[in-house]
Protein backbone atom coordinates (compact mmCIF):
# COMPACT_ATOMS: atom_id res chain seq x y z
CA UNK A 1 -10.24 8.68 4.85
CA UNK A 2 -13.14 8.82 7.43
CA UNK A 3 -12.54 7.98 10.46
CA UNK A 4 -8.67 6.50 9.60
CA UNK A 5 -5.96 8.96 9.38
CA UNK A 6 -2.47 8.76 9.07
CA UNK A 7 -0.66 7.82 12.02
CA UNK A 8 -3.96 6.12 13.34
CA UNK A 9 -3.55 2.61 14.87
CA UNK A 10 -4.91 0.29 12.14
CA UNK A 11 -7.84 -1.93 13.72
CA UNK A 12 -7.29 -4.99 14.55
CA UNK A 13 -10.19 -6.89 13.20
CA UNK A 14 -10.89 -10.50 12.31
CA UNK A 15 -12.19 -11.87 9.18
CA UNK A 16 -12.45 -14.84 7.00
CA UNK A 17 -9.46 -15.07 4.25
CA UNK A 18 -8.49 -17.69 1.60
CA UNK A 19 -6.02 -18.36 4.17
CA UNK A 20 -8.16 -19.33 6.86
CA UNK A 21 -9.70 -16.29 10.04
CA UNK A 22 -7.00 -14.05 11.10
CA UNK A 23 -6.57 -11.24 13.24
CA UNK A 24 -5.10 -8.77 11.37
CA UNK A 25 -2.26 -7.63 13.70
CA UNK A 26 -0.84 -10.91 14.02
CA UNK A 27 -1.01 -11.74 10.38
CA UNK A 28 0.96 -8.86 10.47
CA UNK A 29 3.46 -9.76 12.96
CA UNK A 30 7.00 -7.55 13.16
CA UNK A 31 6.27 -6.80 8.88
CA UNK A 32 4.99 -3.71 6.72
CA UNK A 33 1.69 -4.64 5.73
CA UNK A 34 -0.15 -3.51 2.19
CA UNK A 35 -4.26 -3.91 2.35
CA UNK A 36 -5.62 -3.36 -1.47
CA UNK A 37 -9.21 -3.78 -1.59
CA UNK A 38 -11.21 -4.43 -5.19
CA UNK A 39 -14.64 -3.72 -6.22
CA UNK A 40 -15.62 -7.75 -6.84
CA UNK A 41 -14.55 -10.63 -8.33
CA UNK A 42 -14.10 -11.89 -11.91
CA UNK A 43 -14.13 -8.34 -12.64
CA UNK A 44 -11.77 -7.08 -15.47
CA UNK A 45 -9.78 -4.09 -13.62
CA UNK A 46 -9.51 -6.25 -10.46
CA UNK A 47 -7.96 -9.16 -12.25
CA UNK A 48 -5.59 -7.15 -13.99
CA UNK A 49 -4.41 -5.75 -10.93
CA UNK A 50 -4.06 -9.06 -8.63
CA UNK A 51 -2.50 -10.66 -11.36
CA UNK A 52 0.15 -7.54 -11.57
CA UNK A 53 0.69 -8.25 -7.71
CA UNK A 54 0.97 -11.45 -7.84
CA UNK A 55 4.07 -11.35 -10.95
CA UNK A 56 5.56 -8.60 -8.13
CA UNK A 57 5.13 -10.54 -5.13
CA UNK A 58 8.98 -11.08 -4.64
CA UNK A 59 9.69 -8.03 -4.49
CA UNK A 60 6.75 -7.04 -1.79
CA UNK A 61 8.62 -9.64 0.08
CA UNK A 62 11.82 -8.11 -0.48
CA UNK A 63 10.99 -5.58 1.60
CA UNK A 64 9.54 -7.52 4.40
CA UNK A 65 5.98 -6.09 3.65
CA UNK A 66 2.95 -8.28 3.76
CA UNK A 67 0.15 -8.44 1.31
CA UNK A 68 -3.37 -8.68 1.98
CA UNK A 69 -6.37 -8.45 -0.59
CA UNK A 70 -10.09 -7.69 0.00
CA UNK A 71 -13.22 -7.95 -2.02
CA UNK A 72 -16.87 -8.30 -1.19
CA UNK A 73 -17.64 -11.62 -2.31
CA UNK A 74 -17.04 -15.00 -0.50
CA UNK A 75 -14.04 -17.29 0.28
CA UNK A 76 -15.05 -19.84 -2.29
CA UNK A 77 -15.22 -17.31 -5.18
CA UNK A 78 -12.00 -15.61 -4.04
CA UNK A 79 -10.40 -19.28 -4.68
CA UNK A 80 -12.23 -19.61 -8.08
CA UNK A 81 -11.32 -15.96 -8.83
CA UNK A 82 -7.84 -16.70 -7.58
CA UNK A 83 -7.19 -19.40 -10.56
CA UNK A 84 -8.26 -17.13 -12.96
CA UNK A 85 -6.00 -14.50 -11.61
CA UNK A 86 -2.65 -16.54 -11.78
CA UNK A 87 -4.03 -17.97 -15.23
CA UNK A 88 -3.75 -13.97 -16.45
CA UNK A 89 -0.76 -13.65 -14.98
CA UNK A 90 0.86 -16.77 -17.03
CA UNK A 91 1.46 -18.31 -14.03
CA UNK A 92 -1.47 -20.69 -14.11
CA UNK A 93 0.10 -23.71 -12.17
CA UNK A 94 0.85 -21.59 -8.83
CA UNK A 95 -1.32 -20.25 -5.50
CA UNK A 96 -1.95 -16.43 -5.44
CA UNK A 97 0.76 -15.65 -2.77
CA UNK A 98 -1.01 -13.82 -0.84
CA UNK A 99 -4.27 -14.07 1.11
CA UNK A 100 -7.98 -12.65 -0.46
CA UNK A 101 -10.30 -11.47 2.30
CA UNK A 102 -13.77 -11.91 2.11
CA UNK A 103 -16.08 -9.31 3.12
CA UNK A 104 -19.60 -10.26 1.74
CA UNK A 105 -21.34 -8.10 4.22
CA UNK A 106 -18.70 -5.08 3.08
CA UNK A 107 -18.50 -4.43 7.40
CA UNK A 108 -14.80 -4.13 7.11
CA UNK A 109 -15.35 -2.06 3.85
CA UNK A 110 -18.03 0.45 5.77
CA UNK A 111 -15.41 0.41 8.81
CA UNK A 112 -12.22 1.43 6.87
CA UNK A 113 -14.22 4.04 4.55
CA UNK A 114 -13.72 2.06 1.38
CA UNK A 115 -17.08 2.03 -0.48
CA UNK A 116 -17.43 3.84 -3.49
CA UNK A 117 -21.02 5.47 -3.77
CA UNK A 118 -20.60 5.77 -7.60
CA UNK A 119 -20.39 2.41 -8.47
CA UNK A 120 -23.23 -0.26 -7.43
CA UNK A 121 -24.12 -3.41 -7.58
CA UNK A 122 -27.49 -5.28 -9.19
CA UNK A 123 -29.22 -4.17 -5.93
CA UNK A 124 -28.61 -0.68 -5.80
CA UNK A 125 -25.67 -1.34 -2.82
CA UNK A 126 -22.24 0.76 -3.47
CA UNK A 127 -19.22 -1.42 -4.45
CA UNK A 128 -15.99 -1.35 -2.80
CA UNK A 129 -13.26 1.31 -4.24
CA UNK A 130 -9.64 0.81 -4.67
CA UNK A 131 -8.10 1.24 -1.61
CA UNK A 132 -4.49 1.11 -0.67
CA UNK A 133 -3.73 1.17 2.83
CA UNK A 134 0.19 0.85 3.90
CA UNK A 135 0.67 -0.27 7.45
CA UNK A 136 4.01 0.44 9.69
CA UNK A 137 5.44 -2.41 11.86
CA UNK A 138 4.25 -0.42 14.65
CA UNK A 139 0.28 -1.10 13.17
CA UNK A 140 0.21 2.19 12.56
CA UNK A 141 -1.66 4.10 8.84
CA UNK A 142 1.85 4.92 7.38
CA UNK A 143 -0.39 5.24 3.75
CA UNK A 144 -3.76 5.73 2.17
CA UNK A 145 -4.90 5.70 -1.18
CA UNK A 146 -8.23 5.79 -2.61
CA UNK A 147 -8.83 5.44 -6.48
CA UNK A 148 -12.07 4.97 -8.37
CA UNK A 149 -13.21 1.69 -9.20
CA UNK A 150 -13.23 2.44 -13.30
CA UNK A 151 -9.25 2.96 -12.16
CA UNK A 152 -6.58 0.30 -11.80
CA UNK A 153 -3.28 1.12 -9.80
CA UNK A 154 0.18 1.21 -10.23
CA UNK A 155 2.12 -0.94 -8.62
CA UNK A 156 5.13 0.44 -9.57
CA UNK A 157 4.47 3.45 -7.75
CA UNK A 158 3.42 1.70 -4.54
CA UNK A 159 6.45 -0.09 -4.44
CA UNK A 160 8.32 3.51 -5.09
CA UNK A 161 5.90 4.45 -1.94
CA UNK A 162 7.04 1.73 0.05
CA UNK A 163 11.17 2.21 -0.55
CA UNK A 164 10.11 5.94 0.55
CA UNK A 165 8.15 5.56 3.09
CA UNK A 166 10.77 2.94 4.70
CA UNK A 167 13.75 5.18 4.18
CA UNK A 168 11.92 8.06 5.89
CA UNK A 169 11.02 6.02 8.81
CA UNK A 170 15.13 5.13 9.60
CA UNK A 171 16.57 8.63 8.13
CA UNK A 172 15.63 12.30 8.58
CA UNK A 173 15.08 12.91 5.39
CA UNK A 174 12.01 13.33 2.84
CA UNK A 175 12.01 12.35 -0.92
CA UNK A 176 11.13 14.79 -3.73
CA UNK A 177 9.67 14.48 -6.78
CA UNK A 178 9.78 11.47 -8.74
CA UNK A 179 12.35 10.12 -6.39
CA UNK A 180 13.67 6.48 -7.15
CA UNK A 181 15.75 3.98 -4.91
CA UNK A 182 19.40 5.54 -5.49
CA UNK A 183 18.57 8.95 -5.88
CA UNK A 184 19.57 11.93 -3.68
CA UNK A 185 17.38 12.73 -0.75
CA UNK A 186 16.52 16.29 0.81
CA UNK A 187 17.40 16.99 4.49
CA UNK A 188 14.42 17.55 6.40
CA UNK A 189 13.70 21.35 7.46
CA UNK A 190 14.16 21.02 11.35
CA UNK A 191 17.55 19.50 10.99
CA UNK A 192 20.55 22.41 11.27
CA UNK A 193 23.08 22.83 8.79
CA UNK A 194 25.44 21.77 11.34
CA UNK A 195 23.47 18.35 12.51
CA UNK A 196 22.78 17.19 8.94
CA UNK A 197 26.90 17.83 8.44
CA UNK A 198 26.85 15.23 11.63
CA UNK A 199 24.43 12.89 10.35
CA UNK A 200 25.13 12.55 6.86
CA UNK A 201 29.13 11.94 6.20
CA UNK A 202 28.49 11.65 2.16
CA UNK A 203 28.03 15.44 2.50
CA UNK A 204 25.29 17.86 1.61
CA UNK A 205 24.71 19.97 -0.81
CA UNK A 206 22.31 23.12 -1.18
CA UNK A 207 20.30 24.52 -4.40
CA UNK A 208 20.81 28.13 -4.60
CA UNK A 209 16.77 29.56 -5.09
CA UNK A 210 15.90 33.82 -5.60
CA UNK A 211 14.98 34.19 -2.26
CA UNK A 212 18.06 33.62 -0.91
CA UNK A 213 16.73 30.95 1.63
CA UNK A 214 18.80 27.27 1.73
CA UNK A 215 16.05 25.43 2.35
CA UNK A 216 17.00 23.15 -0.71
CA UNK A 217 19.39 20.34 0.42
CA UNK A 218 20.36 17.25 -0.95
CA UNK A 219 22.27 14.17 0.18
CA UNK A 220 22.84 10.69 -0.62
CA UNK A 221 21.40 8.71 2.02
């Protein structure tokens, strides 16, 4: 994304949330953070979506990652919106668990590269996309995802991001396709045969390929 790449230190910037101002690296504290922004409130897509986070929440918190929203309108309709939200999500007597910030002057949406020049508002100004921005412990861009406003995300698949992404950062391994929680890992290419023997006592195993190279190897972490 402009100006943010992975492995960038996420900025630290204050804003007004349902929650009150924070500063975004002490909201943050020791956690994993997740930053999802949405195109605007009591909009169809966007409600699905917050109310499909919200259901999930547990399991965000699980793995010690903290959620953050973000849309462009103000902290009074993000606490309207937010009733609707848990309403949709049958859960119409609790708080959204997680704070909505509110970025009316989209500065924090110009800053982190999230507006979406295809979709405007009434006055001609661009919307804010779907973002996804997964944040280490160590503040830095560990993820980045940018998806269309006409297109909802998957939680499912961030969550699958998330187990991956926290595996990787304690093991030296990388996860292949369609890899779940449980499922063998491959050894990482810089690793010898005879440190990944060292490192990983469950054994590992190697796909045999044409070329004759045994760059394929599995293990169970």
């Amino acid at each position: 994304m402009p100006g943010l790449l992975l492995g960038d230190t996420f900025p630290n910037f204050e804003a007004d949330t349902t929650v009150g101002r924070i500063r975004f690296h002490e909201f943050l504290g020791d956690s994993w953070g997740i930053l999802f922004s949405h195109p605007r409130d009591f909009t169809p897509v966007c409600t699905t979506e917050l109310a499909c986070a919200a259901k999930i929440s547990s399991e965000f918190q699980k793995r010690s990652v903290k959620m953050i929203a973000l849309s462009i309108d103000s902290v009074d309709d993000h606490n309207s919106w937010s009733k609707d939200v848990m309403a949709f999500s049958g859960q119409s007597e609790g708080a959204l668990p997680f704070p909505i910030i509110a970025d009316h002057d989209r500065k924090l949406a110009t800053q982190l590269g999230m507006l979406d020049p295809d979709e405007l508002d009434q006055g001609g100004i661009p919307l804010t996309a779907r973002c996804v921005f997964v944040i280490g412990p160590d503040k830095k861009l560990k993820l980045s995802i940018l998806y269309p406003a006409t297109t909802g995300r998957n939680f499912d698949e961030l969550l699958r991001v998330i187990d991956s992404l926290q595996l990787t950062a304690q093991k030296k391994v990388a996860t292949p396709v369609d890899w779940k929680p449980g499922d063998k890992v491959m050894v990482i290419p810089s690793l010898s045969d005879a440190e990944a023997a060292e490192l990983f006592p469950n054994g590992v195993t190697t796909k045999e390929v044409p070329s004759g190279k045994k760059y394929l190897r599995y293990t169970q972490p």
